[in-house]
PDB file of N, CA and C in Angstrom:
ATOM      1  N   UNK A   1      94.049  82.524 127.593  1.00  0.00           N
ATOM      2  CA  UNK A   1      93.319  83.479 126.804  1.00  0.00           C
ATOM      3  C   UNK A   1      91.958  82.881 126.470  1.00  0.00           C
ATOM      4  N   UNK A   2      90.957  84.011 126.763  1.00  0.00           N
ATOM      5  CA  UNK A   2      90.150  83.192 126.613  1.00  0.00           C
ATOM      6  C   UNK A   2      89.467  83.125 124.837  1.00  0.00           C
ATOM      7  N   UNK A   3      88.559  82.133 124.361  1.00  0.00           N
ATOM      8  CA  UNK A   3      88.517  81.810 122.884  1.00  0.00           C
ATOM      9  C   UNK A   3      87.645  83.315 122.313  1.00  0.00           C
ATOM     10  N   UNK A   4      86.993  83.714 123.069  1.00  0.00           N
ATOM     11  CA  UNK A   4      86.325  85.226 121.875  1.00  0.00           C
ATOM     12  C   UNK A   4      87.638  86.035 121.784  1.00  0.00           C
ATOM     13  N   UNK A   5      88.922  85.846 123.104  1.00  0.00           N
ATOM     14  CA  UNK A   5      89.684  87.251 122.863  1.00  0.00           C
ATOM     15  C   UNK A   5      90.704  86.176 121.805  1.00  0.00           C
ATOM     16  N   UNK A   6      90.541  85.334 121.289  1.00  0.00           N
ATOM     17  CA  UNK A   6      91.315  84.266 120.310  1.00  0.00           C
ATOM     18  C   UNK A   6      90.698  84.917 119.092  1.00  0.00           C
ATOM     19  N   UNK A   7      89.450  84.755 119.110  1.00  0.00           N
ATOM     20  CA  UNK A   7      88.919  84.606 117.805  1.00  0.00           C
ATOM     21  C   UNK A   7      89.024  86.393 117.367  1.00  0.00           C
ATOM     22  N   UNK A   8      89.295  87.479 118.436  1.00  0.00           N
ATOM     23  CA  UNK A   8      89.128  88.841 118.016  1.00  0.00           C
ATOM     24  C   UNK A   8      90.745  89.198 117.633  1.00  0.00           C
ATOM     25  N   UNK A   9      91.677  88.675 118.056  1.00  0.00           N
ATOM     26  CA  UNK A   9      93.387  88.619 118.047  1.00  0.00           C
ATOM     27  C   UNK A   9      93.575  87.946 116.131  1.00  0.00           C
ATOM     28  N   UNK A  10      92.495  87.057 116.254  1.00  0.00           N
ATOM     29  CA  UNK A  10      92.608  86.299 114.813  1.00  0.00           C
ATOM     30  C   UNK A  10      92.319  87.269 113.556  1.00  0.00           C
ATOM     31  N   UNK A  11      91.145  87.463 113.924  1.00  0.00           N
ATOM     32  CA  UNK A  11      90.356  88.772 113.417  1.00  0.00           C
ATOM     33  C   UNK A  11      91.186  89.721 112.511  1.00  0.00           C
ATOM     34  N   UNK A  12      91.748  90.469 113.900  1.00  0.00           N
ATOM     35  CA  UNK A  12      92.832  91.851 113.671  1.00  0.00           C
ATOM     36  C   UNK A  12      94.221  91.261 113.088  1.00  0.00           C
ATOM     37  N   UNK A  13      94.517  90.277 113.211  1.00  0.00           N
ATOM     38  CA  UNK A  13      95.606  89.885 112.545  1.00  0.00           C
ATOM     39  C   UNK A  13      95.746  89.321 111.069  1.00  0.00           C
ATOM     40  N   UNK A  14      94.680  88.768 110.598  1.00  0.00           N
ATOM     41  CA  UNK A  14      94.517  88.591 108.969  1.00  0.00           C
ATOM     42  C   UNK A  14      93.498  89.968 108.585  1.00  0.00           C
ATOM     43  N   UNK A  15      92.650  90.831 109.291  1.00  0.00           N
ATOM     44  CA  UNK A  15      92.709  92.252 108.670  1.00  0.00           C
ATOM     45  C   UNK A  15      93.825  92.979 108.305  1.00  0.00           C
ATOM     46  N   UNK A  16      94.800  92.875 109.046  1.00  0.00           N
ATOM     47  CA  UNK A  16      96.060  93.741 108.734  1.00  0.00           C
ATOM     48  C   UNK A  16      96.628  93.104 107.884  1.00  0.00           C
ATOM     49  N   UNK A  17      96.956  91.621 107.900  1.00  0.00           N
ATOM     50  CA  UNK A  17      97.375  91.080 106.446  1.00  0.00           C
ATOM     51  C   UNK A  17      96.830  91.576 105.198  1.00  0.00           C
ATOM     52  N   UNK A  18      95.172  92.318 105.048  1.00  0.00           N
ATOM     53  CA  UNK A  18      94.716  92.156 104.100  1.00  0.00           C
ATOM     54  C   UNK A  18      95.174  93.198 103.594  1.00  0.00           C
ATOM     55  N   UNK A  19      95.211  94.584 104.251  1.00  0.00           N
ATOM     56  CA  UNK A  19      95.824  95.968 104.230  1.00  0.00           C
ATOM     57  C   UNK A  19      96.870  96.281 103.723  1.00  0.00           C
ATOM     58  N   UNK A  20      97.635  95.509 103.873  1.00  0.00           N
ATOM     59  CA  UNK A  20      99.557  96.057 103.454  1.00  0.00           C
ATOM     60  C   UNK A  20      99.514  95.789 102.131  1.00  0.00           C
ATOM     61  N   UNK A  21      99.950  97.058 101.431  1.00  0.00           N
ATOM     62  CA  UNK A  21     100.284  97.663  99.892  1.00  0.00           C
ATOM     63  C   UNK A  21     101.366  96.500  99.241  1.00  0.00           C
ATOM     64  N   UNK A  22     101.391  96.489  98.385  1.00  0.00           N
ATOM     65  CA  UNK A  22     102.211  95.470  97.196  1.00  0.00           C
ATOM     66  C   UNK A  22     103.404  95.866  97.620  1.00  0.00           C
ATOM     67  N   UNK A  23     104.467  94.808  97.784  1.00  0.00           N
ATOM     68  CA  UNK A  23     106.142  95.373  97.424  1.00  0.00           C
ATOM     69  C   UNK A  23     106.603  94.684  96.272  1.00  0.00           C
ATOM     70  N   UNK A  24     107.334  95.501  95.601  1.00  0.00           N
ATOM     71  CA  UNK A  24     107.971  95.225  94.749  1.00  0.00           C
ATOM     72  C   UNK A  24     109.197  95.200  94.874  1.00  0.00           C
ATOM     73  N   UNK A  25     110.445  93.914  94.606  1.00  0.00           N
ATOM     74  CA  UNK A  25     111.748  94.341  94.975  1.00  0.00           C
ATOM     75  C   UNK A  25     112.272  94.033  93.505  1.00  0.00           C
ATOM     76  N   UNK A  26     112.988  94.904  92.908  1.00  0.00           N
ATOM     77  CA  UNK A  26     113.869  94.683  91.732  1.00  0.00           C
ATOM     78  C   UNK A  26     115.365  94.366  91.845  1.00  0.00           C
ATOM     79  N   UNK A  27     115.695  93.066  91.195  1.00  0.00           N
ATOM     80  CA  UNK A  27     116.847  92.292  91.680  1.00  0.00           C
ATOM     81  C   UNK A  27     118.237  92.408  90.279  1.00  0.00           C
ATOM     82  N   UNK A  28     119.150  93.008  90.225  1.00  0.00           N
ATOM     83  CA  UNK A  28     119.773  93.690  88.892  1.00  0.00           C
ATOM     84  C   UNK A  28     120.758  92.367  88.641  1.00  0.00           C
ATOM     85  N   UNK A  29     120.745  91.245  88.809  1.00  0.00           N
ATOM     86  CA  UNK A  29     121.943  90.057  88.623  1.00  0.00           C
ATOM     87  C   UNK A  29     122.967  90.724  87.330  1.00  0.00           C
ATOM     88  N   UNK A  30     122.688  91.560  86.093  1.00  0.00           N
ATOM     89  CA  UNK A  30     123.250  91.926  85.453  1.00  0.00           C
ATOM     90  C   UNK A  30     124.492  92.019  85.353  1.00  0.00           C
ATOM     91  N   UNK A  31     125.464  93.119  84.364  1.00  0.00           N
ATOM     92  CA  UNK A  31     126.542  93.733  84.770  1.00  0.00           C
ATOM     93  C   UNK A  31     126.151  94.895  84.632  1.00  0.00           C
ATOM     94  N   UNK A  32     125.395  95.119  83.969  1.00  0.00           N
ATOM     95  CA  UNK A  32     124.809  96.863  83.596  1.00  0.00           C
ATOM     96  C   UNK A  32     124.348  97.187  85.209  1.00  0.00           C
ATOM     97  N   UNK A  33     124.376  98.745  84.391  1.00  0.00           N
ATOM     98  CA  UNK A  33     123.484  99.254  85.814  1.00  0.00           C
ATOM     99  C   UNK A  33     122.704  99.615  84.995  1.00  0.00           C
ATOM    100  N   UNK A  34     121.279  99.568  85.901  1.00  0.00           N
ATOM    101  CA  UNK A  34     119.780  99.645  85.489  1.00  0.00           C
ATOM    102  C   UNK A  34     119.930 101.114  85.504  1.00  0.00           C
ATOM    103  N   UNK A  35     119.422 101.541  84.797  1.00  0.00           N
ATOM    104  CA  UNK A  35     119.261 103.458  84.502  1.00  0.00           C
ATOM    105  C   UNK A  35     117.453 103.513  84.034  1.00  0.00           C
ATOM    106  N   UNK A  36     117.223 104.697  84.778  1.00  0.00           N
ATOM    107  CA  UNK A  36     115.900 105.372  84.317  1.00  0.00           C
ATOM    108  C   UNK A  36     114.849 104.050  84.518  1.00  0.00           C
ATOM    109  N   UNK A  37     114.682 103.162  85.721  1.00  0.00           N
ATOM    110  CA  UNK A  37     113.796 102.518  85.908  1.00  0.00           C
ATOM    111  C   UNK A  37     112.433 103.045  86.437  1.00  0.00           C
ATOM    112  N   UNK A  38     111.903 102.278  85.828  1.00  0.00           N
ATOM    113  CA  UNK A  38     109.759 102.745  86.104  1.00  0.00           C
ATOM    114  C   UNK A  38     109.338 101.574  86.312  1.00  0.00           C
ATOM    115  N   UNK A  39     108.684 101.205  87.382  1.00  0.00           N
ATOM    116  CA  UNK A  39     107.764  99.773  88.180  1.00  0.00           C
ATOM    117  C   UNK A  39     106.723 101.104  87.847  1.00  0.00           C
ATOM    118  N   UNK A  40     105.619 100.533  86.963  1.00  0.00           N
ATOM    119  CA  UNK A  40     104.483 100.708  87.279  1.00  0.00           C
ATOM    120  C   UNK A  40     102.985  99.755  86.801  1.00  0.00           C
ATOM    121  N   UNK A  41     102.136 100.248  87.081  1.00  0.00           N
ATOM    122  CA  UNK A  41     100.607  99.467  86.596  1.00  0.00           C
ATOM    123  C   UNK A  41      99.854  99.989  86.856  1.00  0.00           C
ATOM    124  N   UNK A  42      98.102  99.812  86.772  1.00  0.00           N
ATOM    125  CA  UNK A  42      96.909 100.521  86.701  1.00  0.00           C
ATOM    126  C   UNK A  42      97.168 101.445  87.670  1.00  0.00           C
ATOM    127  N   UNK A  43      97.269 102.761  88.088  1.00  0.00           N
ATOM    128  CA  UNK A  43      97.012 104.174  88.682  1.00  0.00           C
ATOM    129  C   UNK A  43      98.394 104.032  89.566  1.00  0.00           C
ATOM    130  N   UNK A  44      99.367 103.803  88.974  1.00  0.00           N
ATOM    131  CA  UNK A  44     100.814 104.013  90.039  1.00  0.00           C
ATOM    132  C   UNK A  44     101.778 103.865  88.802  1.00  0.00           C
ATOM    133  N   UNK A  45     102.631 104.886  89.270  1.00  0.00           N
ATOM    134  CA  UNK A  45     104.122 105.255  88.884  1.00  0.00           C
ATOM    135  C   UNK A  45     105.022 105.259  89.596  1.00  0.00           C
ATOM    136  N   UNK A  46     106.455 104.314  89.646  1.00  0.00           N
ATOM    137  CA  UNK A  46     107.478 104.713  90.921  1.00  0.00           C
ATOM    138  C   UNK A  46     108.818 104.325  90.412  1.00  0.00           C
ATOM    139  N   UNK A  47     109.523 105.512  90.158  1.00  0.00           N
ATOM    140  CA  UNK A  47     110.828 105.893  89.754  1.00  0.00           C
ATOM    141  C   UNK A  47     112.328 105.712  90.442  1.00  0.00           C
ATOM    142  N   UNK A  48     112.571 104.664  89.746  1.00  0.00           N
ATOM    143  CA  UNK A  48     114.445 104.403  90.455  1.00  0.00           C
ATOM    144  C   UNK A  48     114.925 105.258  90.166  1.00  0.00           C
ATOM    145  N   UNK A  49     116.094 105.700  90.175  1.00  0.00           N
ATOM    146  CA  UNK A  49     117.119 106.499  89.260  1.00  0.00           C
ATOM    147  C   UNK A  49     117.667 105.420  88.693  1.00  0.00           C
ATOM    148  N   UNK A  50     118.917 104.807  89.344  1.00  0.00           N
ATOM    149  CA  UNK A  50     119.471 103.744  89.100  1.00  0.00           C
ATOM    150  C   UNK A  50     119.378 102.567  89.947  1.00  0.00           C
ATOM    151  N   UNK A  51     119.872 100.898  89.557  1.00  0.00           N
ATOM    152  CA  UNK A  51     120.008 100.346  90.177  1.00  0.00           C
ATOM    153  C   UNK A  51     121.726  99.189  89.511  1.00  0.00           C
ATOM    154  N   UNK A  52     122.484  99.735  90.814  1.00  0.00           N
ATOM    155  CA  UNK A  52     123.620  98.862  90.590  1.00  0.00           C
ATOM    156  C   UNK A  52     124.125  97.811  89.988  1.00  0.00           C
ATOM    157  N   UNK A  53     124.837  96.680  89.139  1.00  0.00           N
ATOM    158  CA  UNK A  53     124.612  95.414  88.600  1.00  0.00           C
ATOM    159  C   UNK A  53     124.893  95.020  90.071  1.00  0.00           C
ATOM    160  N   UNK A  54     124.356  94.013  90.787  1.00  0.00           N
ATOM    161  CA  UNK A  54     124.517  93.333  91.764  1.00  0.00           C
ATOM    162  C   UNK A  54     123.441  93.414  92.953  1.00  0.00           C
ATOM    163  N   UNK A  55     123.110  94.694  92.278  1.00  0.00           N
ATOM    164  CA  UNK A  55     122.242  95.081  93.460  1.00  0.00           C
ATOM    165  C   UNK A  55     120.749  94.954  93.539  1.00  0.00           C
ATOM    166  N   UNK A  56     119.777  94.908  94.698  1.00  0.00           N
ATOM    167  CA  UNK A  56     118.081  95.667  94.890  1.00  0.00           C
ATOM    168  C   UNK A  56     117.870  96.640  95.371  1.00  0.00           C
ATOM    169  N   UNK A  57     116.552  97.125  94.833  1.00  0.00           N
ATOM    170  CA  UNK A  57     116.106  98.082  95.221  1.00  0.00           C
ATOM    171  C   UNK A  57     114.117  97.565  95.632  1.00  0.00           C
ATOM    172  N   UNK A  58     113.856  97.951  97.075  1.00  0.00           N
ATOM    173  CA  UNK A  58     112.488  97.395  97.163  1.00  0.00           C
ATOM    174  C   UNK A  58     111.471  98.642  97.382  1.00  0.00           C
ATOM    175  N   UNK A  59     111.017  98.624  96.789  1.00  0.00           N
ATOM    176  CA  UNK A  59     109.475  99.813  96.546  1.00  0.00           C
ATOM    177  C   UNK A  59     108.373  99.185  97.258  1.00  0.00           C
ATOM    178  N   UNK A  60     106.973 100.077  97.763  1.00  0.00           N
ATOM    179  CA  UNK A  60     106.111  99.898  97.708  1.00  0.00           C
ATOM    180  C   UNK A  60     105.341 100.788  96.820  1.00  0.00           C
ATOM    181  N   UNK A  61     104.355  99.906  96.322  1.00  0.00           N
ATOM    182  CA  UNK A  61     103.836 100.146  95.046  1.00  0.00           C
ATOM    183  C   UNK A  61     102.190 100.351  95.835  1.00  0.00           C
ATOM    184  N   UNK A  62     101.403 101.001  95.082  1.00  0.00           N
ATOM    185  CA  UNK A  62      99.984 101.760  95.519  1.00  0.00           C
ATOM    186  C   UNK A  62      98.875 101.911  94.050  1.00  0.00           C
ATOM    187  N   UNK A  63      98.372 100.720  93.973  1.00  0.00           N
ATOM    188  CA  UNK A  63      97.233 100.618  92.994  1.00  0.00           C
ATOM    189  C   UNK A  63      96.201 100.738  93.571  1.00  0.00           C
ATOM    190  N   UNK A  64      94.869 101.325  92.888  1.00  0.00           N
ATOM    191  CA  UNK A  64      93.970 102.037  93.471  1.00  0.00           C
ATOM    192  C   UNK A  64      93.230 100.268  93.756  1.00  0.00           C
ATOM    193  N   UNK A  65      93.517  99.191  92.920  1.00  0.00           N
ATOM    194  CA  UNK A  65      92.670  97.892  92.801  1.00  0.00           C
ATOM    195  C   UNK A  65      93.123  97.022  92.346  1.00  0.00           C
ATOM    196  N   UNK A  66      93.009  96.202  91.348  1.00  0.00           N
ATOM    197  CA  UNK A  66      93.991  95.337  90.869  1.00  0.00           C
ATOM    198  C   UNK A  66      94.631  95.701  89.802  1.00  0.00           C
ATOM    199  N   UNK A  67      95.755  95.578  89.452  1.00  0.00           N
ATOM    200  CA  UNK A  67      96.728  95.736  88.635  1.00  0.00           C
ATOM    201  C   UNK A  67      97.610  94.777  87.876  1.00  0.00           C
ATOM    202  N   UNK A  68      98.298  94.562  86.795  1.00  0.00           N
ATOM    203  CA  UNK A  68      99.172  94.492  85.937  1.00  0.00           C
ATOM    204  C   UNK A  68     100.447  95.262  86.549  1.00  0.00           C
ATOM    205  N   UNK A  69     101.698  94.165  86.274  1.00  0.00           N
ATOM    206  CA  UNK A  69     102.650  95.368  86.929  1.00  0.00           C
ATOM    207  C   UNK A  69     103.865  95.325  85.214  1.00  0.00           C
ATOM    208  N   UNK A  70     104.385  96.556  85.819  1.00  0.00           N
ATOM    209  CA  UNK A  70     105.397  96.970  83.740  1.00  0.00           C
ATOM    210  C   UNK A  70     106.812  97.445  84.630  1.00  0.00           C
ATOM    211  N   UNK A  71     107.730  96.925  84.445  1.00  0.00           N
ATOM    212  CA  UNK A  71     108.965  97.708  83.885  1.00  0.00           C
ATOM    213  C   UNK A  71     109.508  97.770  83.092  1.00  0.00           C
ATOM    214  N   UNK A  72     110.292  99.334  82.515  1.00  0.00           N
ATOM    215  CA  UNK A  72     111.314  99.684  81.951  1.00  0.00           C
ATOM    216  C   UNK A  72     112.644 100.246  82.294  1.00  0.00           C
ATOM    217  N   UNK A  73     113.436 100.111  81.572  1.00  0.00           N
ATOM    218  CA  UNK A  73     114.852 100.333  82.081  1.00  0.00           C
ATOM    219  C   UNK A  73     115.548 100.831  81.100  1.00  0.00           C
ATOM    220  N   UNK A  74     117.058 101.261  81.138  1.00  0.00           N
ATOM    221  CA  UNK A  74     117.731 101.498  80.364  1.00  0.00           C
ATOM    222  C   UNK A  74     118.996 100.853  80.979  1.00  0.00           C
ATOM    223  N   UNK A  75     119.905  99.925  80.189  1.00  0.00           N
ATOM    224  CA  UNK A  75     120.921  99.062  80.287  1.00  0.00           C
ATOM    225  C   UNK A  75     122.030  99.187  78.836  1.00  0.00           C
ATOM    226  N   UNK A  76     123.108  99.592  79.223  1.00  0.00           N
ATOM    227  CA  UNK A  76     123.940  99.615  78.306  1.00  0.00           C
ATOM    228  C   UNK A  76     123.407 100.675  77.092  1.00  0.00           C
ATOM    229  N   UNK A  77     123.272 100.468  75.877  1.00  0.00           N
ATOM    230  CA  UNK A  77     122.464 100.938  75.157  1.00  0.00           C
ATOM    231  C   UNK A  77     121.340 100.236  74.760  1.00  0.00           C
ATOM    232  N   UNK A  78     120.767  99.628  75.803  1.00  0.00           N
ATOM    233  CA  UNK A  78     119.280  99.283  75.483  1.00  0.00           C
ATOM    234  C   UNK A  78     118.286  99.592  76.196  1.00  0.00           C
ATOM    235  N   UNK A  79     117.273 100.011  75.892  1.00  0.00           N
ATOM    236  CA  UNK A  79     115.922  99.998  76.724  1.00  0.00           C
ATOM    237  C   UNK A  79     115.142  98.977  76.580  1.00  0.00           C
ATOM    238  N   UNK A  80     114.439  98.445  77.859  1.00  0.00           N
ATOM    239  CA  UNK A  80     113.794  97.313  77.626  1.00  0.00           C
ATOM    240  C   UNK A  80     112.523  97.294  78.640  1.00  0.00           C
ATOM    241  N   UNK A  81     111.584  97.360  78.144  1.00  0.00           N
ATOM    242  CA  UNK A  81     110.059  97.302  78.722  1.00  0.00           C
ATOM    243  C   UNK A  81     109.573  95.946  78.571  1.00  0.00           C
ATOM    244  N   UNK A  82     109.262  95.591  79.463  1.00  0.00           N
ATOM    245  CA  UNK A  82     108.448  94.559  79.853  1.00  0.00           C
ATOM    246  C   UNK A  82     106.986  94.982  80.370  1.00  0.00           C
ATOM    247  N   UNK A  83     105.954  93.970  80.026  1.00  0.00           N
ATOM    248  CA  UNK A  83     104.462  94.074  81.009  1.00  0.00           C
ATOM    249  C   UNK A  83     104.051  93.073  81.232  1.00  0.00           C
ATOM    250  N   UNK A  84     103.041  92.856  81.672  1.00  0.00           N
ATOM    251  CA  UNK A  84     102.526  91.930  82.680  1.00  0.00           C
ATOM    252  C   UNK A  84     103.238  91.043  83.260  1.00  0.00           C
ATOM    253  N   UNK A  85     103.965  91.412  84.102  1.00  0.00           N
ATOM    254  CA  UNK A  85     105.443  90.857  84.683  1.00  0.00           C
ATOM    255  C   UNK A  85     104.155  90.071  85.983  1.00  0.00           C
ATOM    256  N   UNK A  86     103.394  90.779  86.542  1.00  0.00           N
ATOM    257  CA  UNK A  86     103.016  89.880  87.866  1.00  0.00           C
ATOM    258  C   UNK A  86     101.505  90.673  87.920  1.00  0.00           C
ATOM    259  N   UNK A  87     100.455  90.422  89.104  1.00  0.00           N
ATOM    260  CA  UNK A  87      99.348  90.686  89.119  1.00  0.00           C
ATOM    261  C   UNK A  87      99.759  91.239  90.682  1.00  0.00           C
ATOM    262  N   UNK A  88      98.458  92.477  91.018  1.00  0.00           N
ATOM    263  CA  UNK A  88      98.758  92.869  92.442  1.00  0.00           C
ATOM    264  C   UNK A  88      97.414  93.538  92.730  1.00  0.00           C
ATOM    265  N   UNK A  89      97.477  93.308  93.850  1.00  0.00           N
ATOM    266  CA  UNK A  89      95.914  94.199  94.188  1.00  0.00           C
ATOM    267  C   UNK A  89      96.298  95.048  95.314  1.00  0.00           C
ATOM    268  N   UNK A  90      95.335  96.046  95.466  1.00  0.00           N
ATOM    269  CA  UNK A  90      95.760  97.270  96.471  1.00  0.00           C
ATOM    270  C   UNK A  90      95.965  96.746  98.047  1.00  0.00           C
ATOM    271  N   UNK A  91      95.343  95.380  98.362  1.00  0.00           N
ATOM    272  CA  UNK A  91      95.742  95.329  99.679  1.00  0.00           C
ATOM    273  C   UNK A  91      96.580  93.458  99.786  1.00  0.00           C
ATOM    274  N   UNK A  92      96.496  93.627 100.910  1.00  0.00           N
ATOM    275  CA  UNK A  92      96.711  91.417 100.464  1.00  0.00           C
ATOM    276  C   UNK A  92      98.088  90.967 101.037  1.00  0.00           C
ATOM    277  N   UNK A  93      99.131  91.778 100.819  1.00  0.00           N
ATOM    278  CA  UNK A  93      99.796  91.412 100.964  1.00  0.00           C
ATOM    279  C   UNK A  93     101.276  90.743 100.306  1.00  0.00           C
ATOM    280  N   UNK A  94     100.895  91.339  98.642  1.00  0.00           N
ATOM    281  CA  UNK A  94     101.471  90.997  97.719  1.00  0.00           C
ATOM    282  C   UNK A  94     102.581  91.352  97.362  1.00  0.00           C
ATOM    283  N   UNK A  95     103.731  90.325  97.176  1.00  0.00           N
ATOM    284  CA  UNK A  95     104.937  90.378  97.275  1.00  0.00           C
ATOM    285  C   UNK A  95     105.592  89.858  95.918  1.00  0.00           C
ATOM    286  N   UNK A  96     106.095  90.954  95.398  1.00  0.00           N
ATOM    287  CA  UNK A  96     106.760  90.639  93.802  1.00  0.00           C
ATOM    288  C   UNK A  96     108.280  90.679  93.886  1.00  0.00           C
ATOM    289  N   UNK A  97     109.349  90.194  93.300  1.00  0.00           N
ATOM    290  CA  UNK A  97     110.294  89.603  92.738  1.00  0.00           C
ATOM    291  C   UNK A  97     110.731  90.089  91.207  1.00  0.00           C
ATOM    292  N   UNK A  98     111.226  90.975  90.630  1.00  0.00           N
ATOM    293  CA  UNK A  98     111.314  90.934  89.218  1.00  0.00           C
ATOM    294  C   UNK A  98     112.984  90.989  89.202  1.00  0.00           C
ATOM    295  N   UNK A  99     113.448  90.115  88.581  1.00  0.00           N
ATOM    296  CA  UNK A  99     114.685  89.762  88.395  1.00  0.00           C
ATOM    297  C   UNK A  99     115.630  89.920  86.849  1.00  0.00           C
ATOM    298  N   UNK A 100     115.862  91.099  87.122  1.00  0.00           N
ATOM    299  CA  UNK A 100     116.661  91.321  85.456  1.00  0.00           C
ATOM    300  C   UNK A 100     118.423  90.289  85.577  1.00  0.00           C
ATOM    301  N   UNK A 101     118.072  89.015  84.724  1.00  0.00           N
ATOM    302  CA  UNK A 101     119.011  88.594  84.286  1.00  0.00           C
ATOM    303  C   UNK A 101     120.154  88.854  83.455  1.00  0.00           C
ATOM    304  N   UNK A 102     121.319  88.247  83.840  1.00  0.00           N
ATOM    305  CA  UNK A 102     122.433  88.659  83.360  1.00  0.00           C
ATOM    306  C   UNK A 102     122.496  89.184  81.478  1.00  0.00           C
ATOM    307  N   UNK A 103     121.316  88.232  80.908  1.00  0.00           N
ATOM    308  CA  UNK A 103     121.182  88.522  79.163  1.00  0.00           C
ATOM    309  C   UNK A 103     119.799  89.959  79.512  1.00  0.00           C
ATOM    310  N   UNK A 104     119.520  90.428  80.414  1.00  0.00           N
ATOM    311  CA  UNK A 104     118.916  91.666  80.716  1.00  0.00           C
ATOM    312  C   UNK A 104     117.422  91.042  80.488  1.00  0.00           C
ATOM    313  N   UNK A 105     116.928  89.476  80.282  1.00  0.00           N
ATOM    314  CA  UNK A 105     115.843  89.564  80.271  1.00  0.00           C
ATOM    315  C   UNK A 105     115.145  89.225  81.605  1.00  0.00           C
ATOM    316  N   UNK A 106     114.392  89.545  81.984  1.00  0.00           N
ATOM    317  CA  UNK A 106     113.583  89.531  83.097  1.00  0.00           C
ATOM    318  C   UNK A 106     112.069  88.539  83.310  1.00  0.00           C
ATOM    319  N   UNK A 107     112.373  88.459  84.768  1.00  0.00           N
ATOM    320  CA  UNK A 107     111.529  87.319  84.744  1.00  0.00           C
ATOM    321  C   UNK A 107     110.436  88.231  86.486  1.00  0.00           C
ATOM    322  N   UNK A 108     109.880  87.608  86.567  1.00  0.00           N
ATOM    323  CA  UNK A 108     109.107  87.979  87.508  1.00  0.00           C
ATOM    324  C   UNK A 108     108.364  86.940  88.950  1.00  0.00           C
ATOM    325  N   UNK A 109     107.996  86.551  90.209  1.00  0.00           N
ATOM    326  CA  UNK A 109     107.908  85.937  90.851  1.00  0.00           C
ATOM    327  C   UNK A 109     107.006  86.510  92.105  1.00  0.00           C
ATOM    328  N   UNK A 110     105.641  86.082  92.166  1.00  0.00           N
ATOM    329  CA  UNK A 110     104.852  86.980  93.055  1.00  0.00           C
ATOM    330  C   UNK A 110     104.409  85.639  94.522  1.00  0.00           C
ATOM    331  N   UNK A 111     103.702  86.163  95.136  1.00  0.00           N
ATOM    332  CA  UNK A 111     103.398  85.365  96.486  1.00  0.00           C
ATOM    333  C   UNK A 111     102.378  86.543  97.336  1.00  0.00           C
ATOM    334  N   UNK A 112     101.684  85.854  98.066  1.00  0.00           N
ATOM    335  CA  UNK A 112     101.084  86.778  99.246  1.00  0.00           C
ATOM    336  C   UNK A 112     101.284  86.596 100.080  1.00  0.00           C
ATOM    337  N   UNK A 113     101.902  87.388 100.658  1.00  0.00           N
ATOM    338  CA  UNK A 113     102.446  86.940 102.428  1.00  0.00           C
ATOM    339  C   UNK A 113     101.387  86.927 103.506  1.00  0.00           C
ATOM    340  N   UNK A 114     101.728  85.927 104.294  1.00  0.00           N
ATOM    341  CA  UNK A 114     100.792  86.144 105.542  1.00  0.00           C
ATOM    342  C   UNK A 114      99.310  85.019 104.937  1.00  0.00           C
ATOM    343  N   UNK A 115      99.270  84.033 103.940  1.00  0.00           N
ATOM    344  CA  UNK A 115      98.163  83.542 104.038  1.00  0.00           C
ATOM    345  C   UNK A 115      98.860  82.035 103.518  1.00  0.00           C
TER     346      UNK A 115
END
């Protein structure tokens, strides 16, 4: 191959890294089941119904720019909102983790893939 069709392969391949929308995966270690969950932050809303004790559920999430990310839930008889769980920007590659522990408190864990 020759090095310009290297350097244009390079190119298109960390452009598209830069492109791909935030995921968010919510991880329920609990015993509850997560009821009436909302992942959201600056200009996005995205609605679980439920999520199983044991189980994930992975979203992609769509901020117009950078963002703050919030969930709330309902567990047993509690509701519990959290914010600034992680940071995300509209393209990049950003990969979140929010992990509701067994005492229902939650923790959060971000990364950008691809760099």
């Amino acid at each position: 191959m020759r090095a310009s069709h290297r350097i244009l392969l390079t190119t298109i391949v960390a452009l598209a890294a830069c492109s791909r929308a935030p995921v968010v995966t919510v991880t329920n270690r609990s015993t509850n089941t997560l009821a009436n969950v909302v992942v959201s932050g600056s200009g996005f809303t995205n609605r679980i119904e439920n999520i199983p004790a044991g189980a994930e559920r992975r979203l992609t999430v769509r901020p117009p720019g950078e963002s703050g990310l919030r969930i709330t839930f309902d567990a047993g008889n509690q509701h519990i909102d959290v914010d600034n769980l992680a940071y995300v920007e509209r393209r990049g590659g950003y990969r979140v983790t929010v992990t509701v522990q067994p005492d229902l408190k939650v923790a959060a864990s971000e990364r950008v893939q691809g760099y």
